[in-house]
PDB file of N, CA and C in Angstrom:
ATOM      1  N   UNK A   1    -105.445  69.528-128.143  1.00  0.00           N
ATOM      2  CA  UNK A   1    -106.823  69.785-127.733  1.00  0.00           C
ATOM      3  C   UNK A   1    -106.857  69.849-126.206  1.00  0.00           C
ATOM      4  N   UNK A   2    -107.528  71.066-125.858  1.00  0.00           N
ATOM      5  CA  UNK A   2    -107.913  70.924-123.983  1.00  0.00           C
ATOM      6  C   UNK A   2    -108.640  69.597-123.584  1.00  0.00           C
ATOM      7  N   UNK A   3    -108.134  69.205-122.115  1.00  0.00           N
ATOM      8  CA  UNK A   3    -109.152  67.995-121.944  1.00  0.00           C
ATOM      9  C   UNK A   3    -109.853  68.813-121.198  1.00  0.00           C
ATOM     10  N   UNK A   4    -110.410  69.812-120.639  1.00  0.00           N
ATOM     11  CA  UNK A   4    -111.070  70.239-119.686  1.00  0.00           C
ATOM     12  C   UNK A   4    -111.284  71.343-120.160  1.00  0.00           C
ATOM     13  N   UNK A   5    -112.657  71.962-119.387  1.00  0.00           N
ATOM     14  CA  UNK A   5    -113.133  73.555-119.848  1.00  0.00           C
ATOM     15  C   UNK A   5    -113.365  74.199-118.197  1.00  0.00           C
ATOM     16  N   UNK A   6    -112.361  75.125-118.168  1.00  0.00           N
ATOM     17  CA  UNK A   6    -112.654  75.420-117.138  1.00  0.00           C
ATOM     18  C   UNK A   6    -112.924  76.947-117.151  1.00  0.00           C
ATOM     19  N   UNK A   7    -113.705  77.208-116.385  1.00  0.00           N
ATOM     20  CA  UNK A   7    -113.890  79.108-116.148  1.00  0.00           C
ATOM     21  C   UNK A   7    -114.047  79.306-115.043  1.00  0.00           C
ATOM     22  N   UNK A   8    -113.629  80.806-114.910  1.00  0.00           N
ATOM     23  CA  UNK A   8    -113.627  81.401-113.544  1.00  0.00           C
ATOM     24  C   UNK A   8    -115.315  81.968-113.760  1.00  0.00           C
ATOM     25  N   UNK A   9    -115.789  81.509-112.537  1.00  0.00           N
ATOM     26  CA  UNK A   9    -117.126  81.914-112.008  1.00  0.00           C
ATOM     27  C   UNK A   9    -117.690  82.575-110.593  1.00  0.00           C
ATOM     28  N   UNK A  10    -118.435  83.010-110.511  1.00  0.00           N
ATOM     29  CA  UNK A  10    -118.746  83.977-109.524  1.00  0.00           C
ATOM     30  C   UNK A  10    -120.314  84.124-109.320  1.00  0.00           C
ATOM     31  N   UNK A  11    -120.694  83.303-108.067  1.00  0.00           N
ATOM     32  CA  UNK A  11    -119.994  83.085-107.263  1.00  0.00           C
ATOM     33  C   UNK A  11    -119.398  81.384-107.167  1.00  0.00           C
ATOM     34  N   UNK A  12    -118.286  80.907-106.542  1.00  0.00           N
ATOM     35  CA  UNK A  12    -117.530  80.340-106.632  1.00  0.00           C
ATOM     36  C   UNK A  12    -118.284  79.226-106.339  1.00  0.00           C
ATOM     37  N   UNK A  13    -118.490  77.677-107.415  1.00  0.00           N
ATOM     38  CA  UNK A  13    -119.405  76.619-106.687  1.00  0.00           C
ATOM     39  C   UNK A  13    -118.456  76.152-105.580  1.00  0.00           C
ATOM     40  N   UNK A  14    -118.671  75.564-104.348  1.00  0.00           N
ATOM     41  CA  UNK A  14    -118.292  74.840-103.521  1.00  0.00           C
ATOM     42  C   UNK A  14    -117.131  75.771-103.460  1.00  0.00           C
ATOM     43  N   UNK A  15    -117.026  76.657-103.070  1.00  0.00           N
ATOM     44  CA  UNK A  15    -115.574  77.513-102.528  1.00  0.00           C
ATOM     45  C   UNK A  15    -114.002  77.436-103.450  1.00  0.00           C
ATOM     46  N   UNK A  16    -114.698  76.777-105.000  1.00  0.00           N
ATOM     47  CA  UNK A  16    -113.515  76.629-105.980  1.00  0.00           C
ATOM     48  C   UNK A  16    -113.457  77.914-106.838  1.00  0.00           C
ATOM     49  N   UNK A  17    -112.274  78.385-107.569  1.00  0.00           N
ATOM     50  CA  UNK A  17    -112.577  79.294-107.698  1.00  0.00           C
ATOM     51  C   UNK A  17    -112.336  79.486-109.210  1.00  0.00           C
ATOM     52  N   UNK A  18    -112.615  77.710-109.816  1.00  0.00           N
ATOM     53  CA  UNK A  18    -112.616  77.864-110.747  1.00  0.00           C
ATOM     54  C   UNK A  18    -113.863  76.179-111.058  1.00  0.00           C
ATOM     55  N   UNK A  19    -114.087  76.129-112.327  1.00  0.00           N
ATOM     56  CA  UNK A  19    -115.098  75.163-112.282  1.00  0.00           C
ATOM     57  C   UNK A  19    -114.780  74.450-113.798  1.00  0.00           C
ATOM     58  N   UNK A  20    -114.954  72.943-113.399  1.00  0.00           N
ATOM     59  CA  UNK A  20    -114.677  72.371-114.719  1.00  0.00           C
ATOM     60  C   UNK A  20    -116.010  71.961-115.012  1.00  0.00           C
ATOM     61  N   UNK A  21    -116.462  72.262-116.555  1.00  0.00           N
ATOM     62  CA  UNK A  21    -118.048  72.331-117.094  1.00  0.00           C
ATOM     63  C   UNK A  21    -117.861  70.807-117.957  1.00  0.00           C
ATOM     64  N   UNK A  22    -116.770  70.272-118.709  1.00  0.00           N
ATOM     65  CA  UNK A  22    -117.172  69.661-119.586  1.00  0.00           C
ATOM     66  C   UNK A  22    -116.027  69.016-119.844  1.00  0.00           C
ATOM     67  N   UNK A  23    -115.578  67.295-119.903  1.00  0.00           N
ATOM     68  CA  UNK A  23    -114.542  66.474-119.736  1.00  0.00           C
ATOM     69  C   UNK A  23    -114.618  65.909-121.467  1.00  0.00           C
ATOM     70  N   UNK A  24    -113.895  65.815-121.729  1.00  0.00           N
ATOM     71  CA  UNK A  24    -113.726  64.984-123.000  1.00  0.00           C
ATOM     72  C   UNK A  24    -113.356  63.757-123.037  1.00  0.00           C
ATOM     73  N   UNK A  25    -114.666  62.833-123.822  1.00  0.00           N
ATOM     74  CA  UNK A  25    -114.438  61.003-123.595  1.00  0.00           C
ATOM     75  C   UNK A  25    -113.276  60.754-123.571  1.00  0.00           C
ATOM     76  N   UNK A  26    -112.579  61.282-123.949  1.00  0.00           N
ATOM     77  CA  UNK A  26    -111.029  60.462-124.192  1.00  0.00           C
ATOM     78  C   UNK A  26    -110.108  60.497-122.794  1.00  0.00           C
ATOM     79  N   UNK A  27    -110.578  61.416-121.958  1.00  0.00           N
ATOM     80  CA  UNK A  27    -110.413  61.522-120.566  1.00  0.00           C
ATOM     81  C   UNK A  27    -110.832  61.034-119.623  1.00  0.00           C
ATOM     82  N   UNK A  28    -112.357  60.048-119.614  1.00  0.00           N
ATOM     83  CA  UNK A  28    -112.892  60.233-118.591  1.00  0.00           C
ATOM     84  C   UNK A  28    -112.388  58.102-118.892  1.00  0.00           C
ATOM     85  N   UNK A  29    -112.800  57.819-117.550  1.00  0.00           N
ATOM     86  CA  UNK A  29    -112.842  56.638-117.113  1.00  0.00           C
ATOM     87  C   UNK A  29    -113.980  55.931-115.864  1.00  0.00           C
ATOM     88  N   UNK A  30    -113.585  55.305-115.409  1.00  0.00           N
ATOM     89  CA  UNK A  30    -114.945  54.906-114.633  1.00  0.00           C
ATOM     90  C   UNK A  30    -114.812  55.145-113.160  1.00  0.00           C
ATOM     91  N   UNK A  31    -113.597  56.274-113.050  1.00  0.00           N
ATOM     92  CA  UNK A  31    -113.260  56.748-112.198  1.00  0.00           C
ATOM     93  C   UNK A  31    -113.984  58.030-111.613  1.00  0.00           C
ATOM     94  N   UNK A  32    -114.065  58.776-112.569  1.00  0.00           N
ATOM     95  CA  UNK A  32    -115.016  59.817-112.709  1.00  0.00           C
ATOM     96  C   UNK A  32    -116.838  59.971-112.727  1.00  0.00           C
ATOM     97  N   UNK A  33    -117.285  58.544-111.999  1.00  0.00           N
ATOM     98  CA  UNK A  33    -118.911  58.653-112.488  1.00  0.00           C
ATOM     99  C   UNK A  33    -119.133  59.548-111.523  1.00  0.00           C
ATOM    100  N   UNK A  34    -119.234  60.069-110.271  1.00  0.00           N
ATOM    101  CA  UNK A  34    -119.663  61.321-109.428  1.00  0.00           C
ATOM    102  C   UNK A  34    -119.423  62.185-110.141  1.00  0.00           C
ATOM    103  N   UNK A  35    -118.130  62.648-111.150  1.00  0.00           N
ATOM    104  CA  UNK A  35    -118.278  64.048-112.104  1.00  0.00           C
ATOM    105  C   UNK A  35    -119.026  64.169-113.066  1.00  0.00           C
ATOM    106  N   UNK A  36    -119.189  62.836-113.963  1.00  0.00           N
ATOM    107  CA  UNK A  36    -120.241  63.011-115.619  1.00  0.00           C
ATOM    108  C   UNK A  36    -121.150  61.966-115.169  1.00  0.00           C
ATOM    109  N   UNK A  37    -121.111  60.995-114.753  1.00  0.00           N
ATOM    110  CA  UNK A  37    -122.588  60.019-114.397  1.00  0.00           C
ATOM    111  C   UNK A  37    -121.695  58.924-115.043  1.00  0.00           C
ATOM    112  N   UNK A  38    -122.498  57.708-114.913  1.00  0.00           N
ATOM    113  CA  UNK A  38    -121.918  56.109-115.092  1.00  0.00           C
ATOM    114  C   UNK A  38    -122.012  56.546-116.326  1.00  0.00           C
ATOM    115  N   UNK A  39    -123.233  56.844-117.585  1.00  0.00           N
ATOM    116  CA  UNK A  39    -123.238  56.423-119.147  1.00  0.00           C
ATOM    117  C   UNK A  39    -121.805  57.513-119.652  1.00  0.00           C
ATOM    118  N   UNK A  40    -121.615  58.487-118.967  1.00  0.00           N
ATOM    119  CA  UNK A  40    -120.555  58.893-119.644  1.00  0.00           C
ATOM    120  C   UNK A  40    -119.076  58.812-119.468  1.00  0.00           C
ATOM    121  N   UNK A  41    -119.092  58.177-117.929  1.00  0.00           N
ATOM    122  CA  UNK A  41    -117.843  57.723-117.918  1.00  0.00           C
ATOM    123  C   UNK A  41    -117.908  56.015-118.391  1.00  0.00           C
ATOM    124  N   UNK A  42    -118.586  55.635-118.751  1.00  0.00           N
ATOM    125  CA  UNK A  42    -118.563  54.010-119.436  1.00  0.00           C
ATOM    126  C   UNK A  42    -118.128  54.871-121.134  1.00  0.00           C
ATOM    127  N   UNK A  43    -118.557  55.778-121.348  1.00  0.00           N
ATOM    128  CA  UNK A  43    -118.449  56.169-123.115  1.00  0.00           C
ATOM    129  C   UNK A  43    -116.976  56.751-122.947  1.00  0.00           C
ATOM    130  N   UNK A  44    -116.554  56.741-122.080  1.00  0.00           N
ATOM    131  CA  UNK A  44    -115.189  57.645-122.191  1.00  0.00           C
ATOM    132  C   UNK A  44    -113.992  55.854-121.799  1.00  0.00           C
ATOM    133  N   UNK A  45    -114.342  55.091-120.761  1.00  0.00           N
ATOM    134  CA  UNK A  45    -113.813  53.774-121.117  1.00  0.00           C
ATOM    135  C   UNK A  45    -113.787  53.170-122.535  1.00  0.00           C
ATOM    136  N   UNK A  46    -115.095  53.300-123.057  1.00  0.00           N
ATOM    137  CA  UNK A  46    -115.208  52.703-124.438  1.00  0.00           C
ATOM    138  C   UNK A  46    -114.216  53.537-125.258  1.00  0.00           C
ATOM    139  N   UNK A  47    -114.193  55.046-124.953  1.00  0.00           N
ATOM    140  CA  UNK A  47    -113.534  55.818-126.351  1.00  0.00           C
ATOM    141  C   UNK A  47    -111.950  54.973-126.058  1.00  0.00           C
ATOM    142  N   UNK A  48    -111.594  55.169-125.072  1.00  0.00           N
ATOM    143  CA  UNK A  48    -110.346  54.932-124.606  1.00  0.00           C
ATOM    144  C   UNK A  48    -110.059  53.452-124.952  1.00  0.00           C
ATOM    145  N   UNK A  49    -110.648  52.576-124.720  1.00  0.00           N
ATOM    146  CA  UNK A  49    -110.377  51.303-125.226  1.00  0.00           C
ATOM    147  C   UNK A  49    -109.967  50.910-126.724  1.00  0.00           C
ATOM    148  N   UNK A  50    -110.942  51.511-127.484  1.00  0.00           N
ATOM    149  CA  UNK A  50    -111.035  51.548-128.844  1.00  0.00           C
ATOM    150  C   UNK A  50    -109.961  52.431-129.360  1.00  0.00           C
ATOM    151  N   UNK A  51    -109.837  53.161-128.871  1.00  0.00           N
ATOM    152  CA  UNK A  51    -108.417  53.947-129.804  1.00  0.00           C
ATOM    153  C   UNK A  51    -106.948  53.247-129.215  1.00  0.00           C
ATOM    154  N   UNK A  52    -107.232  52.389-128.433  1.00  0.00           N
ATOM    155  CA  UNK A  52    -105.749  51.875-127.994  1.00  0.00           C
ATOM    156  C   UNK A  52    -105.323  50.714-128.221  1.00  0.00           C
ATOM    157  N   UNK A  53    -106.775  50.364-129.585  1.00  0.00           N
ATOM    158  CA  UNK A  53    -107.035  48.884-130.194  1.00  0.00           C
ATOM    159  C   UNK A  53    -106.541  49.875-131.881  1.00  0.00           C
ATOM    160  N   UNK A  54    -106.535  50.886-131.716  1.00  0.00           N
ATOM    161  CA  UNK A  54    -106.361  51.292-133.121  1.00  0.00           C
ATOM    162  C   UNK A  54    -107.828  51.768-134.143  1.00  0.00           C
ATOM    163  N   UNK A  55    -108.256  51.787-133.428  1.00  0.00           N
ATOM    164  CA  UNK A  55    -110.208  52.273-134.005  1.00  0.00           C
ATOM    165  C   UNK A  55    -110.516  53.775-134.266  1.00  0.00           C
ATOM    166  N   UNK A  56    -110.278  54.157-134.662  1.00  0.00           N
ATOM    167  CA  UNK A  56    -110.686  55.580-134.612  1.00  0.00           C
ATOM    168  C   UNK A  56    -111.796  56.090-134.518  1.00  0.00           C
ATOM    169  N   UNK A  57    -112.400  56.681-133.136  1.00  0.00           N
ATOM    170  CA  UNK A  57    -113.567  57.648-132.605  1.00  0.00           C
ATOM    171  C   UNK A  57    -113.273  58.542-132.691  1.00  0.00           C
ATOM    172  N   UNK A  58    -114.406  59.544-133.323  1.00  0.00           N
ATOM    173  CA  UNK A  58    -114.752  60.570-132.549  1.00  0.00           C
ATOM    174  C   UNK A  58    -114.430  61.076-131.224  1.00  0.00           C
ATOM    175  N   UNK A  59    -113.884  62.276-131.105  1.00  0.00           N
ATOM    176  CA  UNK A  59    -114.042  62.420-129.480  1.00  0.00           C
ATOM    177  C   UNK A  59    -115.210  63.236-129.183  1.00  0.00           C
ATOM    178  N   UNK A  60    -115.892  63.222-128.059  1.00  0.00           N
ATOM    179  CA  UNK A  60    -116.819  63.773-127.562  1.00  0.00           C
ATOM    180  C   UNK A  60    -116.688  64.206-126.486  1.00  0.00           C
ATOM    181  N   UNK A  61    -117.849  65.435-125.781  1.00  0.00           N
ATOM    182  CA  UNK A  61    -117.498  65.105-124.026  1.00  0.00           C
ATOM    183  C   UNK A  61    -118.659  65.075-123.251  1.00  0.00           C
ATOM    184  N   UNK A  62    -118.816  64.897-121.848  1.00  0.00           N
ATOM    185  CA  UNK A  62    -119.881  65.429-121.322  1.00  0.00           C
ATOM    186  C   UNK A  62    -119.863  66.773-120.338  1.00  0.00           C
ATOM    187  N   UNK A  63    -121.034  66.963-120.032  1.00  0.00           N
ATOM    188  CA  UNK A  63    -121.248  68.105-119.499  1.00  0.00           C
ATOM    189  C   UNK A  63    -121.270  67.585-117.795  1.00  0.00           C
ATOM    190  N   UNK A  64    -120.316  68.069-117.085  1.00  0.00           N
ATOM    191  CA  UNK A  64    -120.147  67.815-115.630  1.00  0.00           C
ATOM    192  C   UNK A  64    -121.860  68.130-114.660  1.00  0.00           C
ATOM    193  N   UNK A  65    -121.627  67.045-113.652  1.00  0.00           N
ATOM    194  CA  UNK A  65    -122.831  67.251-112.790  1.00  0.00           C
ATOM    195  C   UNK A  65    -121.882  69.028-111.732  1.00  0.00           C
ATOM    196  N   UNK A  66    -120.830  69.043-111.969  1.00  0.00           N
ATOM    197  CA  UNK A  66    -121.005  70.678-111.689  1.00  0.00           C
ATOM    198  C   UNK A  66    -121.251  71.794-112.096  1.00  0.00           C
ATOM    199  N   UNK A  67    -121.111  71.633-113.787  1.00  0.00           N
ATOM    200  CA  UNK A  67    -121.673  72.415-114.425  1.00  0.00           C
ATOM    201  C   UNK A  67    -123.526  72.445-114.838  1.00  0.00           C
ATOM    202  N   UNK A  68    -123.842  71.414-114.328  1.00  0.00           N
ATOM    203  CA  UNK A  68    -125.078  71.226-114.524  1.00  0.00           C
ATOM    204  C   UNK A  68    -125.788  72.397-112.746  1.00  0.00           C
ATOM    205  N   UNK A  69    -125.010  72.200-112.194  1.00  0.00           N
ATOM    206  CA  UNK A  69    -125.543  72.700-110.454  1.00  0.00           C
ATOM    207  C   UNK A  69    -125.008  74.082-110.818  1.00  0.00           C
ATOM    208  N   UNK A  70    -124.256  74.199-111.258  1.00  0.00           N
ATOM    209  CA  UNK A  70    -124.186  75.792-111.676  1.00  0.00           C
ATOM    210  C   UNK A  70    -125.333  76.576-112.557  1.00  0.00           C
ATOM    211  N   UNK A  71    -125.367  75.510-113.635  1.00  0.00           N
ATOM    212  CA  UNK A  71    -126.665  76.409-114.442  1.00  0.00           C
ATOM    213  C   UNK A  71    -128.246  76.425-113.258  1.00  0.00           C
ATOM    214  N   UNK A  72    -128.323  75.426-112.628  1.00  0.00           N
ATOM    215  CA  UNK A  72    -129.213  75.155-111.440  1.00  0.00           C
ATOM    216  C   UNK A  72    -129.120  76.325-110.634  1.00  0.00           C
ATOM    217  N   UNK A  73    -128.050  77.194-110.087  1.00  0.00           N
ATOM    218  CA  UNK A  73    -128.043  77.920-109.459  1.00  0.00           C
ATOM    219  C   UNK A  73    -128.303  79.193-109.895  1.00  0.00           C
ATOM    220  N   UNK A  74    -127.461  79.429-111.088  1.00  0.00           N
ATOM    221  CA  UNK A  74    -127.508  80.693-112.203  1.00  0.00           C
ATOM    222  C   UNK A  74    -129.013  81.287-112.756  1.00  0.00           C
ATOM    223  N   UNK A  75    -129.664  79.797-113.125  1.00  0.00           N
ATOM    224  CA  UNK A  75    -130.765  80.526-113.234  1.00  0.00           C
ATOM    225  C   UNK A  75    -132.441  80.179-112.144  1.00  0.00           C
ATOM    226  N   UNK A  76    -132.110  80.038-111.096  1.00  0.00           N
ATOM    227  CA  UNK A  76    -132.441  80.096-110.188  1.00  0.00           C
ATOM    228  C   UNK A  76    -133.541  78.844-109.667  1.00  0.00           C
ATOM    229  N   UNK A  77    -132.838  78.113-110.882  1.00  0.00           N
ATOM    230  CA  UNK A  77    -133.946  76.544-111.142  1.00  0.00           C
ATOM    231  C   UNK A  77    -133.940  75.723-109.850  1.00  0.00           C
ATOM    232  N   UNK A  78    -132.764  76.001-108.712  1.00  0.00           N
ATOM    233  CA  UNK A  78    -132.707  75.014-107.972  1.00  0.00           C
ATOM    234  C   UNK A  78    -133.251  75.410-106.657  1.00  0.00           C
ATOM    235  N   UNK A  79    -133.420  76.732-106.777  1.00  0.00           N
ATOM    236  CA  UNK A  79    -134.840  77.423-105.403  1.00  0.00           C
ATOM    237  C   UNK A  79    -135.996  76.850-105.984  1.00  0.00           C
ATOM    238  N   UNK A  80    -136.083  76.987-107.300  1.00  0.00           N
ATOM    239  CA  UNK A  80    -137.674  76.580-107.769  1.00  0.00           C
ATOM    240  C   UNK A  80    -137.694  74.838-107.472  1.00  0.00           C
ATOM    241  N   UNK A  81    -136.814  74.085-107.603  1.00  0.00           N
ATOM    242  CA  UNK A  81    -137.033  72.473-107.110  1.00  0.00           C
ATOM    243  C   UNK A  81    -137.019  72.489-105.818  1.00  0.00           C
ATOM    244  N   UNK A  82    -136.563  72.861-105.025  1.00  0.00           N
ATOM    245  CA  UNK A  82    -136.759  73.040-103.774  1.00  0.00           C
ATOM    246  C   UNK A  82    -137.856  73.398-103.245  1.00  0.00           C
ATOM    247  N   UNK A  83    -138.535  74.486-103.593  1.00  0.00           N
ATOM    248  CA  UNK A  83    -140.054  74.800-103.049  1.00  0.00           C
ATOM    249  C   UNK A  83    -140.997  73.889-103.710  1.00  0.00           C
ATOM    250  N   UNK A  84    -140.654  72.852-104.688  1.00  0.00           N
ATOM    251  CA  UNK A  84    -141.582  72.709-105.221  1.00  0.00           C
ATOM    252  C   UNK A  84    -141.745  70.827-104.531  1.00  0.00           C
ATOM    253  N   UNK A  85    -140.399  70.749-104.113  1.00  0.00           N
ATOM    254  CA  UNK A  85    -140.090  69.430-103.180  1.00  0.00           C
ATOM    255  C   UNK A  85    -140.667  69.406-101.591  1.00  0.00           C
ATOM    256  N   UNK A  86    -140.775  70.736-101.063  1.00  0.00           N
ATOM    257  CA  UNK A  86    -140.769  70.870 -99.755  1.00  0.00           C
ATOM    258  C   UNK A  86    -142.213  70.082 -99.443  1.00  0.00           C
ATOM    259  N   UNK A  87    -141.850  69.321 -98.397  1.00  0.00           N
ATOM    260  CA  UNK A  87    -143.028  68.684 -98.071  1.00  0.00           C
ATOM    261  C   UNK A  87    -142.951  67.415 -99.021  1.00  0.00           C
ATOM    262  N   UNK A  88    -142.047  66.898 -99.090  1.00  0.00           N
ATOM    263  CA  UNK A  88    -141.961  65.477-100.425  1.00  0.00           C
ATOM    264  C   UNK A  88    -142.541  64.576 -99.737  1.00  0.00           C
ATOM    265  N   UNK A  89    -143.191  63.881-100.036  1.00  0.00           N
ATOM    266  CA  UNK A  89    -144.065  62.404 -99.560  1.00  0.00           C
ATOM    267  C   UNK A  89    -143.525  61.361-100.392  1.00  0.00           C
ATOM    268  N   UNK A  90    -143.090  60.642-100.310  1.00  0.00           N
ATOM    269  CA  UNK A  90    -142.525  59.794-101.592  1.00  0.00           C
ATOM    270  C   UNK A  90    -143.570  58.333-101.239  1.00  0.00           C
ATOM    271  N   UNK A  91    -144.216  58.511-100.673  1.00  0.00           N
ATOM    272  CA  UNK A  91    -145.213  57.213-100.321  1.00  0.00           C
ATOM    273  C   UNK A  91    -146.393  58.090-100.791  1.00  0.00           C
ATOM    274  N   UNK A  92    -146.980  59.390-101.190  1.00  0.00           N
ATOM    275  CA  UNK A  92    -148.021  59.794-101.503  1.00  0.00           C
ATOM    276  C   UNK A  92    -147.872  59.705-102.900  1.00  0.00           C
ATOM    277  N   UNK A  93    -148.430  58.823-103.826  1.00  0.00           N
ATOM    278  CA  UNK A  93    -148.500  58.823-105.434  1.00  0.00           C
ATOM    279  C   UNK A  93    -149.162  60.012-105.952  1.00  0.00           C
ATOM    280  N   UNK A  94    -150.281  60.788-105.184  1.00  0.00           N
ATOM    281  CA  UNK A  94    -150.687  61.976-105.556  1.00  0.00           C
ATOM    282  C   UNK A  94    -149.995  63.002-105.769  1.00  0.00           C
ATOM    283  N   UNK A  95    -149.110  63.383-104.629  1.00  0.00           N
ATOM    284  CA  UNK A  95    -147.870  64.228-104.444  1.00  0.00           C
ATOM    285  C   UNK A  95    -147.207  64.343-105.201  1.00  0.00           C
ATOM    286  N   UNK A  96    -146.391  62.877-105.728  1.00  0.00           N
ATOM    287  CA  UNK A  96    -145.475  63.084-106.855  1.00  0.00           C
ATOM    288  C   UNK A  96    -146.194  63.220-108.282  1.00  0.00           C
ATOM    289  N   UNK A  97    -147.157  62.518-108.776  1.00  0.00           N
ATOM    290  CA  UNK A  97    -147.783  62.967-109.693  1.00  0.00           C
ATOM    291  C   UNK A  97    -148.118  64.522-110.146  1.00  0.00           C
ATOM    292  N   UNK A  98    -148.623  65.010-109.124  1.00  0.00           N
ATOM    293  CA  UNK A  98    -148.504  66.495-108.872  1.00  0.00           C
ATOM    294  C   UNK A  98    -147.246  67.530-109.199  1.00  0.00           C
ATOM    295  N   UNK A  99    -146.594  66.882-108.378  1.00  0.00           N
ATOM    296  CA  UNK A  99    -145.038  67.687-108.700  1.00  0.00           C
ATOM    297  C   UNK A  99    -144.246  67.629-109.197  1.00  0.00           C
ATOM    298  N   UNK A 100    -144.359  65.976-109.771  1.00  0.00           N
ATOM    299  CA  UNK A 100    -143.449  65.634-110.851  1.00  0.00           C
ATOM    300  C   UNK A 100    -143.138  66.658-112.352  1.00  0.00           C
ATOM    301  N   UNK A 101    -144.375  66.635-112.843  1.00  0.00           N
ATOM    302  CA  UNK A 101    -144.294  67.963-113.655  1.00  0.00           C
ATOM    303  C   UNK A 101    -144.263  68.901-113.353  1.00  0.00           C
ATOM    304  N   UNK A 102    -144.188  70.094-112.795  1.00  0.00           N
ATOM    305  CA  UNK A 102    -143.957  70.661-112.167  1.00  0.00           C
ATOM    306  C   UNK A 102    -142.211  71.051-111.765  1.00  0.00           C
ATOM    307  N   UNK A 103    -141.826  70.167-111.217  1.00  0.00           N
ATOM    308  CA  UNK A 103    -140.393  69.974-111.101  1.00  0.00           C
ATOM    309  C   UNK A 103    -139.604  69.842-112.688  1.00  0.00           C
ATOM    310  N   UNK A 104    -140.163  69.493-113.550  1.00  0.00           N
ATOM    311  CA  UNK A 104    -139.743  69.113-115.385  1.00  0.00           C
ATOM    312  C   UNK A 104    -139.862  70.211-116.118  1.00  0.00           C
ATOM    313  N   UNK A 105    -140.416  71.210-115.577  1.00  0.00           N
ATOM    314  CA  UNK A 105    -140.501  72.353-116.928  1.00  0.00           C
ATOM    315  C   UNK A 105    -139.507  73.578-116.351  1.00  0.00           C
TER     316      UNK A 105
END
């Protein structure tokens, strides 16, 4: 089984010229929370623990915070959070109430 999904994309995130979308628990560790986030590199410790106790999981994977900034870019969601941030007040409760939804759909 691949541990990684990688594709060539265009244009290139961060000047790579290839992009990994999606890690499989059995790979990840708590090394990796900047790539999948803490809950999925804690589920990829757990997978890993448990099968080396003899347990048999499922494998699963998650979906990378680069593949997530790619679909952000692709479909043009991350100009739309941006204009919709500009001017952020984070001490104005009106503001974020306002934009909070807004920013969610």
């Amino acid at each position: 089984m691949p541990t990684t999904l990688e594709v060539q994309i265009a244009p290139p995130i961060r000047g790579a010229a290839k992009a990994t979308l999606i890690k499989w628990f059995a790979d990840l560790g708590i090394e990796d929370v900047p790539l999948v986030g803490g809950k999925n590199a804690s589920l990829g410790e757990m997978v890993r623990a448990l099968r080396d106790k003899g347990v048999q999981v499922p494998n699963g994977f998650a979906i990378t915070a680069e593949a997530y900034r790619y679909f952000l870019g692709e479909t043009g969601l991350d100009q739309r959070i941006d204009q919709i941030l500009t001017g952020l007040d984070t001490i104005s409760r009106s503001f974020l109430s306002i934009n909070s939804p807004k920013a969610s759909r």
